[in-house]
Protein backbone atom coordinates (compact mmCIF):
# COMPACT_ATOMS: atom_id res chain seq x y z
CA UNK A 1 91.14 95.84 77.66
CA UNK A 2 94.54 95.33 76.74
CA UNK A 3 95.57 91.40 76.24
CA UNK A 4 97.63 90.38 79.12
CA UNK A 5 98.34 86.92 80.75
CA UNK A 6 99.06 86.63 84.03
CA UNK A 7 98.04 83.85 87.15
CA UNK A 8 96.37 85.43 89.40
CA UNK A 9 93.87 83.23 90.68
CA UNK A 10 93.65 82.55 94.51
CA UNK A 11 95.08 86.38 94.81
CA UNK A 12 93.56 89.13 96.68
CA UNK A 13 94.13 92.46 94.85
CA UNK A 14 92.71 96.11 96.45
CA UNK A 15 92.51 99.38 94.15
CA UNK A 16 91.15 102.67 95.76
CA UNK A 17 89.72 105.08 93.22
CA UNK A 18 88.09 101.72 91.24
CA UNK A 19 85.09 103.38 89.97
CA UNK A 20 86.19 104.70 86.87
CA UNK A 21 89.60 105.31 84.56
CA UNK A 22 92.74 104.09 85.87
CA UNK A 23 91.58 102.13 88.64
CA UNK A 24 88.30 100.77 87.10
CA UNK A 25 90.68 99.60 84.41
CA UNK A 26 93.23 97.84 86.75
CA UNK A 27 90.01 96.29 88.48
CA UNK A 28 88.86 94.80 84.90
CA UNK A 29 92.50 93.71 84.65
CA UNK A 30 92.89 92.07 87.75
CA UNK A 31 89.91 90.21 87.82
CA UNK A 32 90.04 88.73 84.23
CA UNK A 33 93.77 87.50 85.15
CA UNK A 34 92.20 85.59 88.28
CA UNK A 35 92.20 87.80 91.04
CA UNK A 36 89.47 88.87 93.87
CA UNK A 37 89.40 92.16 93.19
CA UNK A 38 88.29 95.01 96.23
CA UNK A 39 87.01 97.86 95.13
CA UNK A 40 87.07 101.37 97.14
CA UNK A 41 85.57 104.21 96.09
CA UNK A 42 83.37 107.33 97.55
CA UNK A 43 80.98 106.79 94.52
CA UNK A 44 78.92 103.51 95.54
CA UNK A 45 76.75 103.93 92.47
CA UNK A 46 79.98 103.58 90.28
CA UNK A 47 81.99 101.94 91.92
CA UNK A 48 78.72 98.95 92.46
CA UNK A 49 79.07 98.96 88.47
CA UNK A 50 82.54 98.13 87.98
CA UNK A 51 81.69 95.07 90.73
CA UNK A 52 79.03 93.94 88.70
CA UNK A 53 80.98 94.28 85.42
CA UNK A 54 83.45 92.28 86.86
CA UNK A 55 80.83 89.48 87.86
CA UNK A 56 79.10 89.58 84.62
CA UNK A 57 82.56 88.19 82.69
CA UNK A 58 82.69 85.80 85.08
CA UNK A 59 84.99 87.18 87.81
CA UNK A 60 84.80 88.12 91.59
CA UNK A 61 84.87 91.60 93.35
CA UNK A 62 83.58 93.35 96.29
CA UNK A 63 82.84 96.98 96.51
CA UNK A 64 83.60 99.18 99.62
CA UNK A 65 82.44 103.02 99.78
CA UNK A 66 85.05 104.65 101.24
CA UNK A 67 86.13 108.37 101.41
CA UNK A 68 89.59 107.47 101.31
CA UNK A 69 90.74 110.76 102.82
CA UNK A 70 89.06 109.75 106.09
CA UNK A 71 91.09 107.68 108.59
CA UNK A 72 88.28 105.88 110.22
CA UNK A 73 86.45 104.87 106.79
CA UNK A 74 90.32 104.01 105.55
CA UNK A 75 90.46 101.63 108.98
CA UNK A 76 86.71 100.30 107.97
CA UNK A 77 88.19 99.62 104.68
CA UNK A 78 90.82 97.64 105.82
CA UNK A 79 88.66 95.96 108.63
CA UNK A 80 86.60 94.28 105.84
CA UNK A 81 89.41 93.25 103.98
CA UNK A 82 90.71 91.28 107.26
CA UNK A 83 87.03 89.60 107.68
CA UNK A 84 86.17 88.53 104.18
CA UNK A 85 89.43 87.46 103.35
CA UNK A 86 92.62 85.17 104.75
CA UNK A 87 95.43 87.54 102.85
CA UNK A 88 95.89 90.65 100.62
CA UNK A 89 98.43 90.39 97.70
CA UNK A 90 98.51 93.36 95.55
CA UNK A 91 97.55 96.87 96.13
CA UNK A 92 97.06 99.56 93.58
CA UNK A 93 96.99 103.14 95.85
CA UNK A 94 95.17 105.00 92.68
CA UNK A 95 92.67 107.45 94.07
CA UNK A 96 93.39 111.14 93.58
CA UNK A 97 92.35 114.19 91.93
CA UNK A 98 93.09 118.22 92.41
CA UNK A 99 91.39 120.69 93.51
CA UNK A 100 92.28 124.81 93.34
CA UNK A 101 94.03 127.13 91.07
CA UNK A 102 97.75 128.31 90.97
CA UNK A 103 99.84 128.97 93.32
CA UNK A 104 98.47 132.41 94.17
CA UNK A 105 94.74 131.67 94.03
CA UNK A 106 94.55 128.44 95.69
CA UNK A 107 92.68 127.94 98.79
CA UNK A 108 93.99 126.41 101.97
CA UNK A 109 91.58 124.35 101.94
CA UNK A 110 91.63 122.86 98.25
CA UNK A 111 95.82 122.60 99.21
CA UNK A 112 94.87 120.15 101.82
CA UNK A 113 91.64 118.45 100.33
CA UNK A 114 94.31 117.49 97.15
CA UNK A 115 97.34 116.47 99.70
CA UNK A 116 94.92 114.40 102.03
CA UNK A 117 93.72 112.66 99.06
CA UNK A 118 97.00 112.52 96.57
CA UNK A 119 99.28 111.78 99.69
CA UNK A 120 97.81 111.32 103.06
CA UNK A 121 95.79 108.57 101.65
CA UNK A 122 98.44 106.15 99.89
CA UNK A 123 100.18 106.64 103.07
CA UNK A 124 97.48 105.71 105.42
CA UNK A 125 96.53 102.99 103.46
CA UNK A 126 100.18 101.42 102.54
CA UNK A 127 99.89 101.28 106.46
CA UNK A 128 97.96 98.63 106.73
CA UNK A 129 98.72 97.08 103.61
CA UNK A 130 102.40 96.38 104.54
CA UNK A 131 101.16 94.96 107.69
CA UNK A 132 98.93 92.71 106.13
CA UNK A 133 101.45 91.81 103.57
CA UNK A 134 104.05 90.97 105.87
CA UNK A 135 101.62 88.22 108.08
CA UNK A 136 101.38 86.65 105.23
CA UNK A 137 104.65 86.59 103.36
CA UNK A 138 104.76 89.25 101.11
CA UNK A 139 103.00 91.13 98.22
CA UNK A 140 103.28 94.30 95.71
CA UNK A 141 102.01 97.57 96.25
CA UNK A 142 101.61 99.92 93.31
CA UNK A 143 101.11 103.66 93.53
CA UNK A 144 99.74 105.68 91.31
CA UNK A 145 101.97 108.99 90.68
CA UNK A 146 102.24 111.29 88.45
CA UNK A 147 104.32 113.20 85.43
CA UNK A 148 103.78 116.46 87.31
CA UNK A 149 105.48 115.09 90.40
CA UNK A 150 108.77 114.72 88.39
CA UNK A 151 108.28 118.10 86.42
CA UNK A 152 106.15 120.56 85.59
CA UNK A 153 102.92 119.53 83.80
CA UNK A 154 99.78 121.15 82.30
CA UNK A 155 96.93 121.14 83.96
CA UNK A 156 98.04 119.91 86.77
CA UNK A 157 98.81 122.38 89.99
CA UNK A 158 101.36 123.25 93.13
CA UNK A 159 99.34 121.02 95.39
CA UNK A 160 98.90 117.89 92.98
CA UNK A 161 102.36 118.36 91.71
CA UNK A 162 103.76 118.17 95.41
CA UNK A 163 101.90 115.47 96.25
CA UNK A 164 102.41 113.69 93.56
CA UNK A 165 106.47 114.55 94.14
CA UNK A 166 105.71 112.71 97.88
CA UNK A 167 104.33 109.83 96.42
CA UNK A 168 107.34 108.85 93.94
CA UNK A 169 109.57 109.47 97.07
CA UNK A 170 107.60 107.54 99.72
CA UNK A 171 107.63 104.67 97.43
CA UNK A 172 110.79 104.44 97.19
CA UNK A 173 111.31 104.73 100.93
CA UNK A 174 108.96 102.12 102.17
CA UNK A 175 110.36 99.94 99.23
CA UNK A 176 113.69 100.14 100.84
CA UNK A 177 112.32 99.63 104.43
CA UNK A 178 110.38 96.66 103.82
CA UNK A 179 112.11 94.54 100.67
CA UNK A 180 113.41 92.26 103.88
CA UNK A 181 109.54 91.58 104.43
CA UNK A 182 109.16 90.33 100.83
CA UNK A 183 107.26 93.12 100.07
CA UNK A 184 107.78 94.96 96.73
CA UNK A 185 106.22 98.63 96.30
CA UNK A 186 106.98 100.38 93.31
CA UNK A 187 104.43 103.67 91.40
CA UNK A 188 103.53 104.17 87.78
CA UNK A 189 103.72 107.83 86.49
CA UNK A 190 100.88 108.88 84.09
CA UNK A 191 101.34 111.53 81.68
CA UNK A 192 98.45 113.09 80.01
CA UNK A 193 95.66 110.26 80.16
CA UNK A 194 92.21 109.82 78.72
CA UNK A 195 90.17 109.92 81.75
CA UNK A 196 86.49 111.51 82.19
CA UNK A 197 88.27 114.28 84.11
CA UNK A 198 89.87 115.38 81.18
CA UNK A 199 87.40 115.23 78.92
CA UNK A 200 85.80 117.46 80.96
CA UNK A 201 88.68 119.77 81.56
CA UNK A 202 89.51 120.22 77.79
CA UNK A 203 87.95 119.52 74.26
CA UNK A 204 89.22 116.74 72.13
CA UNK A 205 91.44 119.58 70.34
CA UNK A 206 93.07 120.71 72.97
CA UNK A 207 93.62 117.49 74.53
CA UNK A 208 95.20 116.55 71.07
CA UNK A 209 97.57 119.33 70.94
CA UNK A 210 98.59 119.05 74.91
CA UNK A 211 99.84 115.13 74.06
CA UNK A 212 101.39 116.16 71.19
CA UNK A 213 103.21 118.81 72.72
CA UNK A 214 104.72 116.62 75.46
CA UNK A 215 103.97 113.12 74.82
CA UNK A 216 106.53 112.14 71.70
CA UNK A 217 104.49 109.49 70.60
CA UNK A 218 101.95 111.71 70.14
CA UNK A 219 98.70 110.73 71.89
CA UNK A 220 97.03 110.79 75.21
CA UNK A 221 97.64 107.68 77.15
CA UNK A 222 94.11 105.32 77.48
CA UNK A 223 93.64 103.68 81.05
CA UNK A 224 94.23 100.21 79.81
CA UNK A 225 97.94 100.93 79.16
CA UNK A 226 98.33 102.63 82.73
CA UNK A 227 96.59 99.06 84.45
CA UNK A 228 98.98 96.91 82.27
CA UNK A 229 102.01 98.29 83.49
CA UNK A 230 100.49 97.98 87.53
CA UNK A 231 99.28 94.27 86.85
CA UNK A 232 103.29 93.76 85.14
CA UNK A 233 104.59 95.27 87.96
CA UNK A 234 102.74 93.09 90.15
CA UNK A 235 103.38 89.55 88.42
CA UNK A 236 106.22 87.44 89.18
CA UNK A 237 108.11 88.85 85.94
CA UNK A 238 108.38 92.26 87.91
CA UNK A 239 109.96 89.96 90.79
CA UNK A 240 113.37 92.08 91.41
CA UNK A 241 111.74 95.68 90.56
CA UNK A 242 110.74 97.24 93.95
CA UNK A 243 111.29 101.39 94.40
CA UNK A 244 111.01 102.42 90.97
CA UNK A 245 108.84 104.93 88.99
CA UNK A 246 107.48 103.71 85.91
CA UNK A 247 106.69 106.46 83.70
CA UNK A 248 103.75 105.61 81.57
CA UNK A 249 103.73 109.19 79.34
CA UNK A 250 104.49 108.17 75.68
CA UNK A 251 107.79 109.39 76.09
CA UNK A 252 107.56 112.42 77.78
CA UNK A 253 110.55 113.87 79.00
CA UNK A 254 112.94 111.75 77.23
């Protein structure tokens, strides 16, 4: 975990997609800065692990199963939040992952498994998270993007890039609509990370000569550094950034 110091204690934070990479590492993050920590994921055997890990240093999390491309489990999701707890401050919208070939080869139905996932589901669940925010006074709401949705990017394909492209841009929007309500949302922008996904995708080599090839500083980017630039942008020091995409990619497309 990367060292940062932040006061989060008495805070409420959410992050879909908690059971592993990005959003396991914002949970660790979250939690060791003083923050109740909800986790949602589909994988309860996972996702009950990061919980635990949390506990074990010492914090406080709950864990959630949730197949976050499903309204009513999003609504379920949401309807615990509102029982256990008096508030939610910080959201991290991270879940996502692609499904189908190029352009020519995908099916229609791995086009709308990735969009109802990538897309559909920040946007369902920024729903009720700006709702919630707004009862009580405000909040920050991070969503995870990606490089492909601001060019093309290797491995990713037509249906995760144009999700991904909706993501950056409905940020933005609902930033605009709802900085009156004291609410700032903002998304981070990943370039080629170190998750489990990719190590399954590609060996180490290849992986290697991918970052190298697009990420100017040379490397993949670990999850840690992805979670330290959500927990900035939710910390006072972030207080007048709201609608932005933070690209986290080493330098890519500088």
């Amino acid at each position: 975990m990367i060292k940062t110091t932040y006061d989060f204690a008495g805070k409420v934070a959410l992050i879909t997609g908690a059971s592993s990479g990005i959003g396991r590492a914002t949970a660790l993050g979250f939690a060791a800065n003083g923050a109740t920590v909800v986790l949602a994921d589909i994988d309860a055997d996972r996702g009950e692990a990061v919980r635990q890990e949390i506990e074990n240093a010492g914090g406080s999390a709950v864990f959630h199963q949730s197949d976050m491309t499903d309204p009513s489990q999003i609504d379920a999701l949401f309807g615990m939040i509102k029982h256990r707890f008096p508030r939610l401050d910080y959201a991290h919208n991270n879940v996502g992952f692609s499904w189908g070939q190029g352009l020519l080869d995908i099916s229609i139905e791995d086009w709308n498994r990735t969009i109802d996932l990538c897309l559909k589901s920040p946007f369902l669940c920024m729903q009720h998270e700006v709702r919630m925010m707004r009862e009580t006074g405000g909040g920050a709401i991070v969503n995870t993007a990606s490089m492909a949705g601001v060019r093309y990017a290797e491995p990713a394909n037509a249906a995760y890039s144009a999700a991904k492209a909706g993501v950056i841009h409905m940020t933005a929007h609902v930033a605009v609509r709802h900085a009156a309500d004291k609410i700032r949302v903002n998304a981070v922008s990943p370039g080629l990370v170190r998750t489990e996904a990719i190590t399954k995708l590609m060996t180490a080599d290849q992986e290697k000569a991918l970052a190298s090839e697009t990420q100017p500083i040379g490397r993949s980017v670990l999850p840690e550094e992805i979670a330290a630039s959500v927990l900035w942008l939710c910390s006072d020091g972030a207080a007048m950034v709201t609608g932005e995409n933070i690209r986290v990619a080493g330098g890519g497309q500088i």
